[in-house]
N, C-alpha and C. Protein backbone atom coordinates (compact mmCIF):
# COMPACT_ATOMS: atom_id res chain seq x y z
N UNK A 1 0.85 -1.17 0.00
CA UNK A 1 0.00 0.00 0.00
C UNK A 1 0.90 1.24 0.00
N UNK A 2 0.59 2.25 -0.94
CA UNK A 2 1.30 3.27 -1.11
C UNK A 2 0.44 4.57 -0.33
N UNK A 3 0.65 5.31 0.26
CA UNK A 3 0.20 6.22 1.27
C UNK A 3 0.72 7.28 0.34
N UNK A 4 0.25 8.42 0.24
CA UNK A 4 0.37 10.18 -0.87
C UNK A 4 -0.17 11.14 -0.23
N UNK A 5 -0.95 10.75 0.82
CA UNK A 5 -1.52 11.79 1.59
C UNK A 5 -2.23 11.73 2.70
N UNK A 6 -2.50 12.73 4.11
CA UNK A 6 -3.10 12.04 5.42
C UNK A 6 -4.83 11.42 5.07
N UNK A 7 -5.23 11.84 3.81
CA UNK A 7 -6.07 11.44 3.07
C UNK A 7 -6.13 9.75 3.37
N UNK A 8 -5.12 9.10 2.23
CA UNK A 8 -4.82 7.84 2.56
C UNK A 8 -4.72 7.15 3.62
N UNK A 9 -4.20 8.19 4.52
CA UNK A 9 -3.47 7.35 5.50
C UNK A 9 -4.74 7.37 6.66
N UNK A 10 -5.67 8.05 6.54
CA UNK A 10 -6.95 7.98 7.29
C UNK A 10 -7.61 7.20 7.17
N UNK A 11 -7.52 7.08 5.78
CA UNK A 11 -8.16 5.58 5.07
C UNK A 11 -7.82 4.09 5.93
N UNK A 12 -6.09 3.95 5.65
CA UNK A 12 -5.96 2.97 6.26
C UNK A 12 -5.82 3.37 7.56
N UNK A 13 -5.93 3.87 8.77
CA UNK A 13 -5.76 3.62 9.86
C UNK A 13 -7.43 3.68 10.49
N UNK A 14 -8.50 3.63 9.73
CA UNK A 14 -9.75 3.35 9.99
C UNK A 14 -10.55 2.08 9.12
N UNK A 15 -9.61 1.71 8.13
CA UNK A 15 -10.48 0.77 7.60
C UNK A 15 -8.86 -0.60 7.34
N UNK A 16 -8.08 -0.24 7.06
CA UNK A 16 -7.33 -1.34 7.27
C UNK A 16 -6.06 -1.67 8.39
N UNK A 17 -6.52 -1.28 9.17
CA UNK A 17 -5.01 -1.27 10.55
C UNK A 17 -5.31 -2.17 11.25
N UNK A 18 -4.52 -3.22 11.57
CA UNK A 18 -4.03 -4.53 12.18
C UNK A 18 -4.75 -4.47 13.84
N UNK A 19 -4.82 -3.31 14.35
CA UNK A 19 -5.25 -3.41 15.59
C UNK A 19 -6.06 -1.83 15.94
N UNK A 20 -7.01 -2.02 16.84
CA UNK A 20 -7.93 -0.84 17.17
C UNK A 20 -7.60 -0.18 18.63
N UNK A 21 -7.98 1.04 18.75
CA UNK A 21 -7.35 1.52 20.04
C UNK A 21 -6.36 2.01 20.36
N UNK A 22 -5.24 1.87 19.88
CA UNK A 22 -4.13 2.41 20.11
C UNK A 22 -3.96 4.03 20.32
N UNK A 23 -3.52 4.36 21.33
CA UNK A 23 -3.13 6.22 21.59
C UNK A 23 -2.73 6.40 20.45
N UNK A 24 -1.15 5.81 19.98
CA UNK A 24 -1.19 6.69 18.32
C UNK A 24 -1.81 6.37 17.28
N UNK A 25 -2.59 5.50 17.27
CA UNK A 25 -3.55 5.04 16.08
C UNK A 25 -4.65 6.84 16.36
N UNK A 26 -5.07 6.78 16.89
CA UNK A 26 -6.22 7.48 17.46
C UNK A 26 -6.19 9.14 17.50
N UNK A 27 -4.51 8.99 17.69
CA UNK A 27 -3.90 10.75 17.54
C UNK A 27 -3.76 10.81 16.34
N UNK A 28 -3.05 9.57 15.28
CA UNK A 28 -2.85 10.10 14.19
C UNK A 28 -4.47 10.03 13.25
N UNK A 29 -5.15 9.87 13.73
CA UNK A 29 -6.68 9.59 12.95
C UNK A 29 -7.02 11.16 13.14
N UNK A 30 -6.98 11.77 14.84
CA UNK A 30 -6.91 13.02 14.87
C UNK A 30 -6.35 13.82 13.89
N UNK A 31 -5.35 13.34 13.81
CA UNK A 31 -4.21 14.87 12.92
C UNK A 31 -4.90 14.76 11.25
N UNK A 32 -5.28 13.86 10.84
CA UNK A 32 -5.79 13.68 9.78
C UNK A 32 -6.62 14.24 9.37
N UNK A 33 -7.88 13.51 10.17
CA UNK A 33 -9.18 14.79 10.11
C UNK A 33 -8.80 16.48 10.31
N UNK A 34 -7.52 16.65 11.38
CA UNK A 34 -7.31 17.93 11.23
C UNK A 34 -6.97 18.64 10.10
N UNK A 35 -6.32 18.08 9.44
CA UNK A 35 -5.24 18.01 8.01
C UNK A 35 -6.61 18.32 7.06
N UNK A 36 -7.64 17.59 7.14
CA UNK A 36 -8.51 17.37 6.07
C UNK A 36 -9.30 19.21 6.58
N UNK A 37 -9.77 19.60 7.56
CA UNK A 37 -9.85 20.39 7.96
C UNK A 37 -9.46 21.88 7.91
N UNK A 38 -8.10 21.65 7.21
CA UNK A 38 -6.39 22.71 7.14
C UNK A 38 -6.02 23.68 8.64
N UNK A 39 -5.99 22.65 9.52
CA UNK A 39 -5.65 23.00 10.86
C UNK A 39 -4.43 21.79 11.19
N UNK A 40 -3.87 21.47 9.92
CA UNK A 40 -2.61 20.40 10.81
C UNK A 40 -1.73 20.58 9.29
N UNK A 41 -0.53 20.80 9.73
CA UNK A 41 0.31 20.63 7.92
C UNK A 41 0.66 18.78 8.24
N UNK A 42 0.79 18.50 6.66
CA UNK A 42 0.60 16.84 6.16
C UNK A 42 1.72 16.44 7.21
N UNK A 43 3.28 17.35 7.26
CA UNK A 43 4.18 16.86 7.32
C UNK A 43 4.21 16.70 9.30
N UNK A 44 3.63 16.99 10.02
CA UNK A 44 2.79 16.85 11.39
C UNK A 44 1.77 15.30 11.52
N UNK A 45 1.18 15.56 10.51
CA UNK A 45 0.10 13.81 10.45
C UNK A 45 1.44 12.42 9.90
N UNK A 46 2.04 13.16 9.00
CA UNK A 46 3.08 11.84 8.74
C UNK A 46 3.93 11.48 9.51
N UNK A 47 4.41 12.18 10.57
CA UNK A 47 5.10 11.38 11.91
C UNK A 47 4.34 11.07 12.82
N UNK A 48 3.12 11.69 12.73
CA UNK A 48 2.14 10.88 13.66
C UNK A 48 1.36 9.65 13.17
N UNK A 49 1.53 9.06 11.95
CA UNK A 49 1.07 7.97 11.36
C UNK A 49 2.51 7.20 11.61
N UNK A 50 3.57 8.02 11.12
CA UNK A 50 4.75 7.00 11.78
C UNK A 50 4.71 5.95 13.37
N UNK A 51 4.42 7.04 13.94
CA UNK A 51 4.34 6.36 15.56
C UNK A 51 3.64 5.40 15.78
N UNK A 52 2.22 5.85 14.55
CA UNK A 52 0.97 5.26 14.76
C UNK A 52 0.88 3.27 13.89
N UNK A 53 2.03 3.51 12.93
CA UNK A 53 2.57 2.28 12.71
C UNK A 53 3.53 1.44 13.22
N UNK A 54 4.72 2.48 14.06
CA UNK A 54 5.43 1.45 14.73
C UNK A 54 4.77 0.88 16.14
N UNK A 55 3.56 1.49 16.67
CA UNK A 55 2.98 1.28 17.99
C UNK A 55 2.07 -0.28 17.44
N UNK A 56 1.48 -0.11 15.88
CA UNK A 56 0.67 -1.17 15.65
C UNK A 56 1.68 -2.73 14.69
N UNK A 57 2.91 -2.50 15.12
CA UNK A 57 4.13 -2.81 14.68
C UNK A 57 3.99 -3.48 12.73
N UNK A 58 3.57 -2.26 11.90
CA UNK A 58 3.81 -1.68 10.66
C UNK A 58 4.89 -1.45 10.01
N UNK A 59 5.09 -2.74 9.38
CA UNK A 59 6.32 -2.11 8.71
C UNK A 59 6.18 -1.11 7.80
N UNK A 60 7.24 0.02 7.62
CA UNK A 60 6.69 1.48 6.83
C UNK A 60 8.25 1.60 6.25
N UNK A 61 8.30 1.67 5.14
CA UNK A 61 9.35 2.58 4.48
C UNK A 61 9.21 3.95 3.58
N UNK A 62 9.92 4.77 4.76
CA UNK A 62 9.90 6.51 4.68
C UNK A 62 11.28 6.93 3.46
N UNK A 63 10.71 7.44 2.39
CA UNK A 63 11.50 7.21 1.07
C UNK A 63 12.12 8.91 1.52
N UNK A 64 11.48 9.39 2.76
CA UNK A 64 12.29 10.82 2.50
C UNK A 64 11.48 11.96 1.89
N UNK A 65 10.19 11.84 0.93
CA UNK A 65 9.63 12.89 0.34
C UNK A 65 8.40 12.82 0.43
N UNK A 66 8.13 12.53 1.64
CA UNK A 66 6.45 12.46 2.25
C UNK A 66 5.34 11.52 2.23
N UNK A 67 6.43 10.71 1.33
CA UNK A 67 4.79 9.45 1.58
C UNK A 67 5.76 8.41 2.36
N UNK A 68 4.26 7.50 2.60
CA UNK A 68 4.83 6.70 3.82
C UNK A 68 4.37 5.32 3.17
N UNK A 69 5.30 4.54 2.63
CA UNK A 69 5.07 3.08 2.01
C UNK A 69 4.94 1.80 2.80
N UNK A 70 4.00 0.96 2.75
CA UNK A 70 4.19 -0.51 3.71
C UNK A 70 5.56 -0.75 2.43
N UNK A 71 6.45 -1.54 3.25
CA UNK A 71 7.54 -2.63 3.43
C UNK A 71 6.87 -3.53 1.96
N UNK A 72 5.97 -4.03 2.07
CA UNK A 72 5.50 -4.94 1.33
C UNK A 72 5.01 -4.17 0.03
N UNK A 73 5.53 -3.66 -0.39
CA UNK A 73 5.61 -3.16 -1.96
C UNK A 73 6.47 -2.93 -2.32
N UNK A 74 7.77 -3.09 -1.42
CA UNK A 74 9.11 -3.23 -2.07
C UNK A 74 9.84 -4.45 -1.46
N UNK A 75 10.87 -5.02 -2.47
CA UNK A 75 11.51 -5.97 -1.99
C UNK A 75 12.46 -5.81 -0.69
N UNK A 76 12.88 -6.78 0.12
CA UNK A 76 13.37 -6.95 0.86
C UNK A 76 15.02 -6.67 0.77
C-alpha cells in the first residue's frame, strides 16, 4: 500500500489497521481529520502515522519525500 496523503493514510488507519485503540492510532486519525480540515500541515500527520505504525508494529518505508510506504511493496 502506497500512502500520498493524510487522506490515505486515514483511510488505512480506519479501515485497514491490524489493531484498534491504540493512543497513536487514534492521535494520528486526529491529525488527519485535522489536516482534512487545514488545521494540521501533512508533514505533522506523517510522523504521527509514523508512531501510529510502529505502535501497531507496521512495517513502513519513509522514502524521504512524504509518503509513507508498507515494506510490502518493495523488496526486501
Amino acid at each position: 500500500m502506497v500512502l500520498r496523503s493524510p487522506q490515505d493514510a486515514l483511510y488505512a488507519l480506519v479501515s485497514d489497521w491490524p489493531i484498534n485503540g491504540g493512543v497513536h492510532q487514534q492521535r494520528a486519525i486526529d491529525f488527519c481529520r485535522a489536516w482534512l480540515a487545514g488545521r494540521m500541515p501533512a508533514e505533522t500527520v506523517r510522523q504521527a502515522f509514523i508512531l501510529a505504525a510502529l505502535e501497531a508494529g507496521v512495517a513502513i518505508d519513509d522514502d524521504g519525500e512524504g509518503d509513507t510506504n508498507s515494506s510490502s511493496d518493495r523488496p526486501a
